[in-house]
PDB file of N, CA and C in Angstrom:
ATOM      1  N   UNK A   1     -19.964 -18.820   4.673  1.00  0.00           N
ATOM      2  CA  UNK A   1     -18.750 -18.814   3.866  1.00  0.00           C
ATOM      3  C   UNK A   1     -18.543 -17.403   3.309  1.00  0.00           C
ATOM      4  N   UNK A   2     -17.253 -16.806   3.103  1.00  0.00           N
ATOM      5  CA  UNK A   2     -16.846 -15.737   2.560  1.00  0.00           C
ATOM      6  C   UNK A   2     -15.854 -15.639   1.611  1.00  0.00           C
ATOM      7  N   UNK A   3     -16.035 -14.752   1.034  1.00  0.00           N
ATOM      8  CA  UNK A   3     -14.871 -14.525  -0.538  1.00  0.00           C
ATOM      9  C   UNK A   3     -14.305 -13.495  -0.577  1.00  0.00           C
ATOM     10  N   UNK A   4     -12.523 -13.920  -0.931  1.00  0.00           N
ATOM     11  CA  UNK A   4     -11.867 -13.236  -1.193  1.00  0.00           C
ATOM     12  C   UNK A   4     -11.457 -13.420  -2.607  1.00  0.00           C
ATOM     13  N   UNK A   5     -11.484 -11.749  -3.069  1.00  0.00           N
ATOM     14  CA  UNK A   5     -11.576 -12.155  -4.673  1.00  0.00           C
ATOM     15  C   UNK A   5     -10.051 -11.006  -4.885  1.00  0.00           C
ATOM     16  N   UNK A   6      -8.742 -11.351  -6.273  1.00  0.00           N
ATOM     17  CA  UNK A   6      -7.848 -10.514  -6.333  1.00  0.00           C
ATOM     18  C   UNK A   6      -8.208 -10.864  -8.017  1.00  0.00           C
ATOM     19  N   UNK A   7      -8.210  -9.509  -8.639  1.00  0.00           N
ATOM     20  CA  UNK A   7      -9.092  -9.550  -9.658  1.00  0.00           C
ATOM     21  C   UNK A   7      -7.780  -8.637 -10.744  1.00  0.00           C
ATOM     22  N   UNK A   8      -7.343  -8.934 -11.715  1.00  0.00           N
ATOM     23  CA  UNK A   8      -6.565  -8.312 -12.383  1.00  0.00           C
ATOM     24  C   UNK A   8      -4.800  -7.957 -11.819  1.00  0.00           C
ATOM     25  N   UNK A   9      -4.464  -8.896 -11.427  1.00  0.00           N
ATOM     26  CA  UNK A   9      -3.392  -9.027 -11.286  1.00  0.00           C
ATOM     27  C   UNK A   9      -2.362  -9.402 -12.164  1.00  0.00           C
ATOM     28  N   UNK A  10      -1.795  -7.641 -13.205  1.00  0.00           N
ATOM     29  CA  UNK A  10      -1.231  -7.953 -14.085  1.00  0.00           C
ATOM     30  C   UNK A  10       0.488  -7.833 -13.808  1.00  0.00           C
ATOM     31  N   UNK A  11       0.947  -9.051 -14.492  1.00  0.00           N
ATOM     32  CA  UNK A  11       1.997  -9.326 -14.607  1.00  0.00           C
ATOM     33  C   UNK A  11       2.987  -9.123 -16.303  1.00  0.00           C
ATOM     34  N   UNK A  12       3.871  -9.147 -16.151  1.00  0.00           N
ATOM     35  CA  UNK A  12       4.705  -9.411 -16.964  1.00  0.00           C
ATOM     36  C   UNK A  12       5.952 -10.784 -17.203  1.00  0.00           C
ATOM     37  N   UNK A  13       5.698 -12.096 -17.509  1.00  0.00           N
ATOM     38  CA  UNK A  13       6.225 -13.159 -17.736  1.00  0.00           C
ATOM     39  C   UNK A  13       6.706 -14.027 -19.257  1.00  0.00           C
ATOM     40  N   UNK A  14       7.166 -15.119 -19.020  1.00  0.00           N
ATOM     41  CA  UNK A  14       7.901 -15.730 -20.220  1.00  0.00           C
ATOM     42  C   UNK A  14       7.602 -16.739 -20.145  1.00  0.00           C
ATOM     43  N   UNK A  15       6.159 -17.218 -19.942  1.00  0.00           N
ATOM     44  CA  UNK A  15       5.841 -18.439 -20.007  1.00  0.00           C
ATOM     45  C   UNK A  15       5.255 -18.506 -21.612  1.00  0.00           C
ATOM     46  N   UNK A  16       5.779 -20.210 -22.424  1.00  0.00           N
ATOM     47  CA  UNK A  16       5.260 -20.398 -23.553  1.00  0.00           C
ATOM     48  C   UNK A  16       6.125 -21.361 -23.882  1.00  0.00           C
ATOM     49  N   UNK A  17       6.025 -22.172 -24.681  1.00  0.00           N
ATOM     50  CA  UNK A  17       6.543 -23.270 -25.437  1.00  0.00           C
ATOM     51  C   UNK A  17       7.501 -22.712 -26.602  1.00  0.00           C
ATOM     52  N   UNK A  18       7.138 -21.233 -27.101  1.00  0.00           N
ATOM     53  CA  UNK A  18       8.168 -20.971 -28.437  1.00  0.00           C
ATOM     54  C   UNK A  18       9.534 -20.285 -27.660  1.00  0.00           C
ATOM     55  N   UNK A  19      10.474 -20.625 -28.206  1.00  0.00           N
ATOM     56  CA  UNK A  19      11.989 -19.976 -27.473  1.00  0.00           C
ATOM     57  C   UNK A  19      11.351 -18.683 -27.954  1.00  0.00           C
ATOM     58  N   UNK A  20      10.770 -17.919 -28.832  1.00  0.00           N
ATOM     59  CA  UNK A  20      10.856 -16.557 -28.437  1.00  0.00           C
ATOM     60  C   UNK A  20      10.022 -15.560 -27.614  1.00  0.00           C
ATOM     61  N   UNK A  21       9.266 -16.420 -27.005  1.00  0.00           N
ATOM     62  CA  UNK A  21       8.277 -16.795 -25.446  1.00  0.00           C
ATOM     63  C   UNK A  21       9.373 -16.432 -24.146  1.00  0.00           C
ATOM     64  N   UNK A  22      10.192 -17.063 -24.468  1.00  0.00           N
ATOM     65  CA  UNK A  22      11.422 -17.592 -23.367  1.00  0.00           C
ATOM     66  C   UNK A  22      12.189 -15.802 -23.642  1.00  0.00           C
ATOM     67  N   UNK A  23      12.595 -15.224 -24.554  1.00  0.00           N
ATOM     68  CA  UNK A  23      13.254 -13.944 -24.386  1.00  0.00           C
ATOM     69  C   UNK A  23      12.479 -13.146 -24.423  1.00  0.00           C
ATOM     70  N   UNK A  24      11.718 -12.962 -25.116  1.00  0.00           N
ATOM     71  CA  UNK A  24      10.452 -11.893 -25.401  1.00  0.00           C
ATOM     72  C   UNK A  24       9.577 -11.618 -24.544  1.00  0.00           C
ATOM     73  N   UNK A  25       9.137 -12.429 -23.704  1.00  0.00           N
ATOM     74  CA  UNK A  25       8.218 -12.370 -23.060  1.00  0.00           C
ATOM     75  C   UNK A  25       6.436 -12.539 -23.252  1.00  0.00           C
ATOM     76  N   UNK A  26       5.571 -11.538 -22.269  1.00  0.00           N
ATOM     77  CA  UNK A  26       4.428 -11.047 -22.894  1.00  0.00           C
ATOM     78  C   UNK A  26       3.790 -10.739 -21.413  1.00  0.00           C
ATOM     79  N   UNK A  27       2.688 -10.668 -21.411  1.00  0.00           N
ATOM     80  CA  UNK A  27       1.568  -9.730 -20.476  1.00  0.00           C
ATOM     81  C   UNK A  27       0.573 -10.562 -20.500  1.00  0.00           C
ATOM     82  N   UNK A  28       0.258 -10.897 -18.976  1.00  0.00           N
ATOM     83  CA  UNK A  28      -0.725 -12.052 -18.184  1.00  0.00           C
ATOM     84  C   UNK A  28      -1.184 -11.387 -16.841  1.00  0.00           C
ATOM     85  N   UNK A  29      -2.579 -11.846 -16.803  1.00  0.00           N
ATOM     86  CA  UNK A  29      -3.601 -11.507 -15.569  1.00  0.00           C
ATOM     87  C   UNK A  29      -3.542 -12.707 -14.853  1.00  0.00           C
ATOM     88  N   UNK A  30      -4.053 -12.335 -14.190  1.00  0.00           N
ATOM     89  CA  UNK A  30      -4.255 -13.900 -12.648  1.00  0.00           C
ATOM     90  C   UNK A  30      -5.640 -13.319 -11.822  1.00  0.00           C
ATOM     91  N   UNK A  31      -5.781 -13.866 -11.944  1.00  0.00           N
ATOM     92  CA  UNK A  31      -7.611 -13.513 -10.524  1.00  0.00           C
ATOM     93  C   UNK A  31      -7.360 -14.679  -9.673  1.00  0.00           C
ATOM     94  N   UNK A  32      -7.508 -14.396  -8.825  1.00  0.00           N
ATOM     95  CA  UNK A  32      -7.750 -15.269  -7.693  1.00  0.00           C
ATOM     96  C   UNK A  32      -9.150 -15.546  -6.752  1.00  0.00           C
ATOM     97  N   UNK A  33      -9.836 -16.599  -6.360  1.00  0.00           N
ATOM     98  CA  UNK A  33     -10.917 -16.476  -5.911  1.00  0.00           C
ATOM     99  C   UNK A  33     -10.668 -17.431  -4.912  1.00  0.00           C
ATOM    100  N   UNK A  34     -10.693 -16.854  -3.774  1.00  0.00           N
ATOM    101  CA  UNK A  34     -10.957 -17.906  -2.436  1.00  0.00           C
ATOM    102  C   UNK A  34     -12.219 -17.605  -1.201  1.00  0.00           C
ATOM    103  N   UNK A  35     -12.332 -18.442  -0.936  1.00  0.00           N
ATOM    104  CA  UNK A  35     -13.946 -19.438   0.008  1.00  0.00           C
ATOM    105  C   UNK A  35     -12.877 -19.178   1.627  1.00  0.00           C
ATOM    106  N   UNK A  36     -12.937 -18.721   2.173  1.00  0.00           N
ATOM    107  CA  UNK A  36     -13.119 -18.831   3.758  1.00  0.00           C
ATOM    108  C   UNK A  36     -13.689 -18.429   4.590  1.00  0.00           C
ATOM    109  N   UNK A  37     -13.357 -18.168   5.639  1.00  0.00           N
ATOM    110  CA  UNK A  37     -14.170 -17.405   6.908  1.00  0.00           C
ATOM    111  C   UNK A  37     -13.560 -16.671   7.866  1.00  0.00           C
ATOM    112  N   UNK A  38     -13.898 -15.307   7.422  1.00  0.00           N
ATOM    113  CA  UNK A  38     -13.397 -14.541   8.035  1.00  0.00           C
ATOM    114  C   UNK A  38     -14.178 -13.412   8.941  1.00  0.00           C
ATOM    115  N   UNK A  39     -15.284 -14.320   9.135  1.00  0.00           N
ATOM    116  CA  UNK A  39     -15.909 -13.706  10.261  1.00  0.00           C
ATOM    117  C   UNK A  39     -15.460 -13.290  11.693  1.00  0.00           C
ATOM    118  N   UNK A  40     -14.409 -13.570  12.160  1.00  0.00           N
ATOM    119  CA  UNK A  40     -13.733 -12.878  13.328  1.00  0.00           C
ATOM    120  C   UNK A  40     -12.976 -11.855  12.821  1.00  0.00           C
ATOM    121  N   UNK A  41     -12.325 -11.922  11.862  1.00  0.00           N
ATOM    122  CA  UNK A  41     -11.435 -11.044  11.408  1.00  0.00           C
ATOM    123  C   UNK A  41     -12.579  -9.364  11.186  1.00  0.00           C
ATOM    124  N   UNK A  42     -13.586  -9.492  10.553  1.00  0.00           N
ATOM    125  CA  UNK A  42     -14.735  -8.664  10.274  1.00  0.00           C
ATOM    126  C   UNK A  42     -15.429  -8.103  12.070  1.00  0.00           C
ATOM    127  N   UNK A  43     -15.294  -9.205  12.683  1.00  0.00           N
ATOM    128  CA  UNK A  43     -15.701  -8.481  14.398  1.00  0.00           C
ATOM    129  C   UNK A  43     -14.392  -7.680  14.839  1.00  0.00           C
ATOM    130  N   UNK A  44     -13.224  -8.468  14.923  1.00  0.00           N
ATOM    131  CA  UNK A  44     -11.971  -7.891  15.410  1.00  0.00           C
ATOM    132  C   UNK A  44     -10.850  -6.695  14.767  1.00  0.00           C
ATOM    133  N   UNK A  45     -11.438  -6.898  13.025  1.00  0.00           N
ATOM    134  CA  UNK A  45     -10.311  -5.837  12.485  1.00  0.00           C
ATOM    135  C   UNK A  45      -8.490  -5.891  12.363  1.00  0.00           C
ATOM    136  N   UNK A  46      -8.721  -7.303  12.821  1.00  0.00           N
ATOM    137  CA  UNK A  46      -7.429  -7.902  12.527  1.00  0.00           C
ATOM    138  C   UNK A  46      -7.448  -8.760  11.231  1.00  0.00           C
ATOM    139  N   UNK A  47      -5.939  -8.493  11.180  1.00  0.00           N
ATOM    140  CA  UNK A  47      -5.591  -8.667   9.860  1.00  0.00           C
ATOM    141  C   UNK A  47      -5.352 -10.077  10.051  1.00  0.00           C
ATOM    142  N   UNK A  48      -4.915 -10.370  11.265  1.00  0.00           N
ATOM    143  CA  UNK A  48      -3.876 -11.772  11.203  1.00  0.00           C
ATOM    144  C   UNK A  48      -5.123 -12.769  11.035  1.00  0.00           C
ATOM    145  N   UNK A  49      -6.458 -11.900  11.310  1.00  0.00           N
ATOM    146  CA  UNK A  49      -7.673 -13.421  11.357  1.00  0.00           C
ATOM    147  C   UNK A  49      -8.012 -13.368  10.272  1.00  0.00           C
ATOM    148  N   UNK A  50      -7.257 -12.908   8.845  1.00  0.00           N
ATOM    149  CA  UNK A  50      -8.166 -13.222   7.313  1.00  0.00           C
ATOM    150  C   UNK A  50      -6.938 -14.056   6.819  1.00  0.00           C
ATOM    151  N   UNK A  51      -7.228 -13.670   5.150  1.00  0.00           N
ATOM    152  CA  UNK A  51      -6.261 -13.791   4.428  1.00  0.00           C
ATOM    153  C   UNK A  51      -5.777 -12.830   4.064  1.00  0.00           C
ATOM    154  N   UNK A  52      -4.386 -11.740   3.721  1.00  0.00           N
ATOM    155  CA  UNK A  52      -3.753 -11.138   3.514  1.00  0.00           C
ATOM    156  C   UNK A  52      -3.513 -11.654   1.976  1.00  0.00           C
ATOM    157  N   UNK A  53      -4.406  -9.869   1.506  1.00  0.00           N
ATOM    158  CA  UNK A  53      -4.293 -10.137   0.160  1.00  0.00           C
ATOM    159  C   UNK A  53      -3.033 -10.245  -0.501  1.00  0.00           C
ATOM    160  N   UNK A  54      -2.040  -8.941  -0.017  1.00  0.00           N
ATOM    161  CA  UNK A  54      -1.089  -8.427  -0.094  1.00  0.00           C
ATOM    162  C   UNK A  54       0.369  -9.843  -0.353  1.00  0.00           C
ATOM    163  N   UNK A  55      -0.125 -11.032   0.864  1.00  0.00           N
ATOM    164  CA  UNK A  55       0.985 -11.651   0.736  1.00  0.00           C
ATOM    165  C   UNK A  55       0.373 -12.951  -0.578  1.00  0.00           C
ATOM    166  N   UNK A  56      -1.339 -12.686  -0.481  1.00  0.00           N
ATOM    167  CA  UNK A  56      -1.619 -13.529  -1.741  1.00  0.00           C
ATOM    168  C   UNK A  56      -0.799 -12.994  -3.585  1.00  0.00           C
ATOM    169  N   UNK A  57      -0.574 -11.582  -3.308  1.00  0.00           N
ATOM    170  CA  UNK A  57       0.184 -10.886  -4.678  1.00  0.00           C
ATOM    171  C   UNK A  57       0.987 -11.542  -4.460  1.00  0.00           C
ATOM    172  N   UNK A  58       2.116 -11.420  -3.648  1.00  0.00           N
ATOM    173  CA  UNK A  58       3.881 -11.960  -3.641  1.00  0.00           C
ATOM    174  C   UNK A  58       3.627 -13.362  -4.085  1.00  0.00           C
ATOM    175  N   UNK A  59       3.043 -13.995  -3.808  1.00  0.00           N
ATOM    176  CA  UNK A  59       2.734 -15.494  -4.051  1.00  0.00           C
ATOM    177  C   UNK A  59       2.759 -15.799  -5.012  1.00  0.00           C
ATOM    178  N   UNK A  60       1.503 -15.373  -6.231  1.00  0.00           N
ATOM    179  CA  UNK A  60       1.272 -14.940  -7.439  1.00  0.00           C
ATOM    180  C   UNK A  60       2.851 -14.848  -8.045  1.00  0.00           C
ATOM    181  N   UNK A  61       3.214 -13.437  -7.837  1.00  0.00           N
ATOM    182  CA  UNK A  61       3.875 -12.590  -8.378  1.00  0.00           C
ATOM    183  C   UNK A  61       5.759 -13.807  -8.283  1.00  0.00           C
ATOM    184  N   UNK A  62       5.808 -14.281  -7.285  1.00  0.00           N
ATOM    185  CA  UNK A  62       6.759 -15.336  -7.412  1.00  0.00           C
ATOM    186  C   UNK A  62       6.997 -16.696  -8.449  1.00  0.00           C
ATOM    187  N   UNK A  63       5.207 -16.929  -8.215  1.00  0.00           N
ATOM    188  CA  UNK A  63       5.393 -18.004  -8.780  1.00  0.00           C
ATOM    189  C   UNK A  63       5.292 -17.758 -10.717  1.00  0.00           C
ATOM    190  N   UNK A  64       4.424 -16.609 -11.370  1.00  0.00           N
ATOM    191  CA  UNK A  64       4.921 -16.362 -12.257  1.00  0.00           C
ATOM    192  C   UNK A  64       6.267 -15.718 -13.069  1.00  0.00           C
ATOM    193  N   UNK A  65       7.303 -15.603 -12.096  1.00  0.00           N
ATOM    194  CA  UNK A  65       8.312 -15.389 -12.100  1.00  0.00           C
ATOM    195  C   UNK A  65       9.584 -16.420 -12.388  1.00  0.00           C
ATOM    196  N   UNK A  66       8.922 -17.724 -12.037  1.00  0.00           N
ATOM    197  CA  UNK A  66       9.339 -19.182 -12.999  1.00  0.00           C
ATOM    198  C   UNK A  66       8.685 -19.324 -13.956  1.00  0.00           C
ATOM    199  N   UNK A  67       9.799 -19.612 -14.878  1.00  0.00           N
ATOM    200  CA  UNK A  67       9.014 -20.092 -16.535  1.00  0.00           C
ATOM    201  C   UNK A  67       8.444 -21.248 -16.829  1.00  0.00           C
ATOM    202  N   UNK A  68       7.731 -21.202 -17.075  1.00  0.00           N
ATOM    203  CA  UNK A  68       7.106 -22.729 -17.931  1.00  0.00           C
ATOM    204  C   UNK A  68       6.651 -22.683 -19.420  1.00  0.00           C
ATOM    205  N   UNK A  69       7.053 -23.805 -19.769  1.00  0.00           N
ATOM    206  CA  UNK A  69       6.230 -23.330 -20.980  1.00  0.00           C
ATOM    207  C   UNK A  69       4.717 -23.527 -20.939  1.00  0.00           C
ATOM    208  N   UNK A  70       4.208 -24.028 -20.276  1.00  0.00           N
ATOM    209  CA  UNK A  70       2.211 -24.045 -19.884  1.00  0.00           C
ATOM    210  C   UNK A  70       1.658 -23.633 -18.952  1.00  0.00           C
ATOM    211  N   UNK A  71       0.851 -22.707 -19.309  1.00  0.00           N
ATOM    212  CA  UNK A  71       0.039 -21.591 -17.703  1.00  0.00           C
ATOM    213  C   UNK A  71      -0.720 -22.559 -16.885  1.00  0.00           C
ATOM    214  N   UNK A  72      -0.924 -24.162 -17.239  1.00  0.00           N
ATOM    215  CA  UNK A  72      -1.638 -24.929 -16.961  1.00  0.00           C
ATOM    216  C   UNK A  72      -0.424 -25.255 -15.418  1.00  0.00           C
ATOM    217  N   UNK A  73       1.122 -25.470 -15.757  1.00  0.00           N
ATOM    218  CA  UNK A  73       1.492 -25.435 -14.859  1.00  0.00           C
ATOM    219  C   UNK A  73       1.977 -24.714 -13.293  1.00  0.00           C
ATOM    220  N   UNK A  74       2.149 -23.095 -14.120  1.00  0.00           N
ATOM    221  CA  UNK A  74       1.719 -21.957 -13.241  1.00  0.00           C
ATOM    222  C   UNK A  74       0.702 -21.596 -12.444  1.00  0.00           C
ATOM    223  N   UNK A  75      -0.523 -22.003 -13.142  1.00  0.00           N
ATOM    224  CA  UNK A  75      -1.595 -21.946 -12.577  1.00  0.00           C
ATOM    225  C   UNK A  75      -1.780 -23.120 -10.732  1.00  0.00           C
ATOM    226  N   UNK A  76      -1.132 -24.255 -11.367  1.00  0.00           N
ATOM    227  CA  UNK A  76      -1.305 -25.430 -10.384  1.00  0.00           C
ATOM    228  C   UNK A  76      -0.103 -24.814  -9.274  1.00  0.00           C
ATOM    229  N   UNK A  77       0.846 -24.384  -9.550  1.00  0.00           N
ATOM    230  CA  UNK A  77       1.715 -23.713  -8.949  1.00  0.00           C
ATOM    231  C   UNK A  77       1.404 -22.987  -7.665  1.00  0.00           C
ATOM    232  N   UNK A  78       0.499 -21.972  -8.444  1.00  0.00           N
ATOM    233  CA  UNK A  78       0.062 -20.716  -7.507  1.00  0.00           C
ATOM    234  C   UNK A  78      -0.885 -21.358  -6.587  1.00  0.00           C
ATOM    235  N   UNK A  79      -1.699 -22.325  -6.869  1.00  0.00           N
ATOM    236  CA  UNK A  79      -2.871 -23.030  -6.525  1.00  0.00           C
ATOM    237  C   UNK A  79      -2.130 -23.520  -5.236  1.00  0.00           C
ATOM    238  N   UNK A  80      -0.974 -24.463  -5.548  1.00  0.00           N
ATOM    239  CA  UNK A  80      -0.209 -25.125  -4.260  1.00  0.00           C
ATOM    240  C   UNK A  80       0.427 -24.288  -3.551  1.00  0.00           C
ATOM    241  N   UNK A  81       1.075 -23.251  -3.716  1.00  0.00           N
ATOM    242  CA  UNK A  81       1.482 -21.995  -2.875  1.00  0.00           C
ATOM    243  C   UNK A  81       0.391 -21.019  -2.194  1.00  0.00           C
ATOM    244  N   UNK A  82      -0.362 -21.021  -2.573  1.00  0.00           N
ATOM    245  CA  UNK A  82      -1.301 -20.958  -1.460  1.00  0.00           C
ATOM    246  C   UNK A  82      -2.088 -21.263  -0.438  1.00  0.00           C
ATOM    247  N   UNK A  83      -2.330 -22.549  -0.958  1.00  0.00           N
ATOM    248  CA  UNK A  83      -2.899 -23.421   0.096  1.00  0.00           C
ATOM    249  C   UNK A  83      -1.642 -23.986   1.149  1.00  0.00           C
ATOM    250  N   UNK A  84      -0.948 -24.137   0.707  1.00  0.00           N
ATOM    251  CA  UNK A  84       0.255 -24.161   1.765  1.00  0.00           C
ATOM    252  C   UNK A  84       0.614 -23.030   2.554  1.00  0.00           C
ATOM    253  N   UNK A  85       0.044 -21.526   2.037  1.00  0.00           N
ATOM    254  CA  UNK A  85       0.571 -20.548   2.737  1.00  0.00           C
ATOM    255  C   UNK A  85      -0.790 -20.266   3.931  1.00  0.00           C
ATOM    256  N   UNK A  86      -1.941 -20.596   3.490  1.00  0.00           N
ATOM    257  CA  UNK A  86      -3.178 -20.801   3.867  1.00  0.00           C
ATOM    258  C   UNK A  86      -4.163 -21.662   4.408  1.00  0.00           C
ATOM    259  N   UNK A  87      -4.021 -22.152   5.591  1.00  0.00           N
ATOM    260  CA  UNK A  87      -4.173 -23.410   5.892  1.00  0.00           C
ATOM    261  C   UNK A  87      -6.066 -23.580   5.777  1.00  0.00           C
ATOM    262  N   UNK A  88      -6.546 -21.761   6.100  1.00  0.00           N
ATOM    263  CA  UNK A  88      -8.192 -21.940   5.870  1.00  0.00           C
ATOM    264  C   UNK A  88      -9.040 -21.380   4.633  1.00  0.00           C
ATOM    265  N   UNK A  89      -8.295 -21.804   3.248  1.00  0.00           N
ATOM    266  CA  UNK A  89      -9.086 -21.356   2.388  1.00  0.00           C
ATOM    267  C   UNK A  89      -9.724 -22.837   2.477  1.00  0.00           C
ATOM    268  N   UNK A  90     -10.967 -22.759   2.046  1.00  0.00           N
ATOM    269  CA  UNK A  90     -12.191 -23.808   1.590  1.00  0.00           C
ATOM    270  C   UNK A  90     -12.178 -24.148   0.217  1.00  0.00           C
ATOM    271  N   UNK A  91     -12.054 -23.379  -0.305  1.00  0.00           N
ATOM    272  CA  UNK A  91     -12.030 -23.593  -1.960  1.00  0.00           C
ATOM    273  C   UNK A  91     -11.303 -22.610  -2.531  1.00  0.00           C
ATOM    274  N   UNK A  92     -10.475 -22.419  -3.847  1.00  0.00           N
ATOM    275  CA  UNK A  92      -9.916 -22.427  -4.170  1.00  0.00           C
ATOM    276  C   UNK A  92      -9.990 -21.908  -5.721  1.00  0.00           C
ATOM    277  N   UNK A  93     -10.020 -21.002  -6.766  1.00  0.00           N
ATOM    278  CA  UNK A  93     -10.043 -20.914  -8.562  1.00  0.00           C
ATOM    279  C   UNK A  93      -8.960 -19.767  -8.794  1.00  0.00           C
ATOM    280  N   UNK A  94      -7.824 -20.271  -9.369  1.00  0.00           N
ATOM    281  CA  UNK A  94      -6.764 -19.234 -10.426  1.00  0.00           C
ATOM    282  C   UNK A  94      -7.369 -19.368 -11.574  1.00  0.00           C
ATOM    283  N   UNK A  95      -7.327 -18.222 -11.974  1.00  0.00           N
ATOM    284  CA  UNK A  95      -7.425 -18.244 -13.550  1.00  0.00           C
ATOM    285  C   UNK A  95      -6.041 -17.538 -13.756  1.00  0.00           C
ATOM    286  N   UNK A  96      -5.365 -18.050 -15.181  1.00  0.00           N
ATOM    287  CA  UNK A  96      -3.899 -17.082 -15.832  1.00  0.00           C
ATOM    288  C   UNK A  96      -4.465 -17.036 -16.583  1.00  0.00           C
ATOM    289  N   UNK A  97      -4.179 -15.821 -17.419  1.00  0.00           N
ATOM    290  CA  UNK A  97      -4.359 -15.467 -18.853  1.00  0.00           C
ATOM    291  C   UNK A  97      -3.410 -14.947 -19.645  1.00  0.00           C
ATOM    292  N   UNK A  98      -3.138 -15.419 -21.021  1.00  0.00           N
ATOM    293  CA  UNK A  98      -2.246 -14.660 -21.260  1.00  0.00           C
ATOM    294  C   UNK A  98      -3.044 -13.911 -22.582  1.00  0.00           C
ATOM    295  N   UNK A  99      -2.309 -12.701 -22.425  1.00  0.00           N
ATOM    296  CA  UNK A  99      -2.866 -11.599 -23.358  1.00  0.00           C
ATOM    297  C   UNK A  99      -1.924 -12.142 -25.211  1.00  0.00           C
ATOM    298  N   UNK A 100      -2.477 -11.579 -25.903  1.00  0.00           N
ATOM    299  CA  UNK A 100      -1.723 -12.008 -27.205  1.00  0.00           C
ATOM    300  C   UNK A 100      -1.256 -12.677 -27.255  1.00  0.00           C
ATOM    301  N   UNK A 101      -1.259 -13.669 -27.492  1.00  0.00           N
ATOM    302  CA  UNK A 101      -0.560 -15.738 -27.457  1.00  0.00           C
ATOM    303  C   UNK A 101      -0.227 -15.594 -28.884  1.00  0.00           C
ATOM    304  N   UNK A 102       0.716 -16.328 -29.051  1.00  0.00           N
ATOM    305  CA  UNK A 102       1.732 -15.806 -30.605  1.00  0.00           C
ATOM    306  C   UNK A 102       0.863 -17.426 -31.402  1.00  0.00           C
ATOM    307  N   UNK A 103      -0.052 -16.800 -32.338  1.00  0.00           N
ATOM    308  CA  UNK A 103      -1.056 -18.036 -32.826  1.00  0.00           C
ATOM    309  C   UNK A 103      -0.960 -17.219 -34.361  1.00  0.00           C
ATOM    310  N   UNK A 104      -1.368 -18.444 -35.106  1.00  0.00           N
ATOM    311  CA  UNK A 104      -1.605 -18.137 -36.235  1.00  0.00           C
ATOM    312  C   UNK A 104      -3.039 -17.702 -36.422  1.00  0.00           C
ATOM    313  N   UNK A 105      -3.807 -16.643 -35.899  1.00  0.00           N
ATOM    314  CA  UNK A 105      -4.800 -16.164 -35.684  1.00  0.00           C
ATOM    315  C   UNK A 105      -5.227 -14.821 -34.949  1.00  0.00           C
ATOM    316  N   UNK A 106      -5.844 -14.295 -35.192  1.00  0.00           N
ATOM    317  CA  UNK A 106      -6.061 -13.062 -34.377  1.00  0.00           C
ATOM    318  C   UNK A 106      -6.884 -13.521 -32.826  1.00  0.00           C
ATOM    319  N   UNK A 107      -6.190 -13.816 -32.001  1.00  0.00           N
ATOM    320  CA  UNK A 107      -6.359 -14.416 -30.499  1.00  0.00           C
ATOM    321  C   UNK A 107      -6.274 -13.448 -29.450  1.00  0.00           C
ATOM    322  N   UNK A 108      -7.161 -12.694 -28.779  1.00  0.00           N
ATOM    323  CA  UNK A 108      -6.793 -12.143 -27.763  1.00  0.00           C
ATOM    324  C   UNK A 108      -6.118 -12.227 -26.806  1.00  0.00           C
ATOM    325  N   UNK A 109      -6.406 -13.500 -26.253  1.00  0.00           N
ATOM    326  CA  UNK A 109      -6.114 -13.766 -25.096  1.00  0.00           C
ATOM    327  C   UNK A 109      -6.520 -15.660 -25.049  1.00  0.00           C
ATOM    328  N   UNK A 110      -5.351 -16.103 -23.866  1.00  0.00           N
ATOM    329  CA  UNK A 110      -6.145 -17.317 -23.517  1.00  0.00           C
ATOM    330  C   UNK A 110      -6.026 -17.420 -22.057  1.00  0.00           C
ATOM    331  N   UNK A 111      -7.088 -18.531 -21.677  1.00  0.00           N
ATOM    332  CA  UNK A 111      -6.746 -18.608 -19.969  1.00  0.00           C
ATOM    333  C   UNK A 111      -7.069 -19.852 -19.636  1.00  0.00           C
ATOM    334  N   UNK A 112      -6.501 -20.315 -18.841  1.00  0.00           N
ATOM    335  CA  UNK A 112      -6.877 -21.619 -17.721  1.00  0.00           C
ATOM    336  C   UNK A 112      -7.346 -21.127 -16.322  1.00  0.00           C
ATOM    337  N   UNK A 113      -8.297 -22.065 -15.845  1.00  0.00           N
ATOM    338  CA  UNK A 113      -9.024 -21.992 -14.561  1.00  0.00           C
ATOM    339  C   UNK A 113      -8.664 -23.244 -13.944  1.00  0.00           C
ATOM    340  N   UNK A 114      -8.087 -23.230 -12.883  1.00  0.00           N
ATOM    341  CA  UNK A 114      -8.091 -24.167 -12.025  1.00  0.00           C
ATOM    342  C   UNK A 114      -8.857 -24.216 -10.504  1.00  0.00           C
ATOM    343  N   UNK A 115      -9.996 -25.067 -10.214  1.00  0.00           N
ATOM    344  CA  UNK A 115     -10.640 -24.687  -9.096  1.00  0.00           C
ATOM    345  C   UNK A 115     -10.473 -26.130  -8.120  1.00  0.00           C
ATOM    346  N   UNK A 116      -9.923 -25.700  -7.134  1.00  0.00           N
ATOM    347  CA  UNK A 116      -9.908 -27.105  -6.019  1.00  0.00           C
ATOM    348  C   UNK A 116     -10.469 -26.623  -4.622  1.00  0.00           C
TER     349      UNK A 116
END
């Protein structure tokens, strides 16, 4: 088995439950971690025998581009847009994070992991 890992994939989105979430915005990471095999691709040097990280960004980068108000649903999002775009990942973990979450607290950051 082999891993493809996309590690800091920062975005800019309007996901959140407060309407000023919805205009304002804020600043979110995504990592991606996928399980396949790309052992021909590693003999041959073709691209077409891996996964293409490149079209794993656009993916990402689309699907946080719809709002939600819960990264829980973005997350499942990206999760199903890939595996649909990907017929040989094995396994599967998004994490979103969002940086400064508007809390009554000094909160860095929060994130969800979804692994299938």
């Amino acid at each position: 088995m082999h891993k493809i890992i996309l590690e800091g994939i920062k975005l800019y989105a309007y996901h959140g439950c407060l309407k000023e979430e919805s205009i304002i915005g804020g600043n979110f990471i995504v990592d991606i971690s996928m399980d396949t095999d790309f052992s021909i691709a590693a003999q041959t040097d073709k691209l077409n025998q891996t996964i293409d990280y490149v079209i794993v960004y656009e993916i990402v980068k689309t699907q946080m581009a719809i709002r939600s108000n819960l990264i829980e649903q973005v997350g499942q999002r990206i999760i199903n847009a890939l595996k649909k775009e990907f017929v040989n990942i094995k396994r599967l973990e998004v994490k979103v994070t969002k940086l400064n979450p508007p809390m009554n607290g000094n909160v860095e950051k929060v994130s969800i992991i979804i692994s299938e």
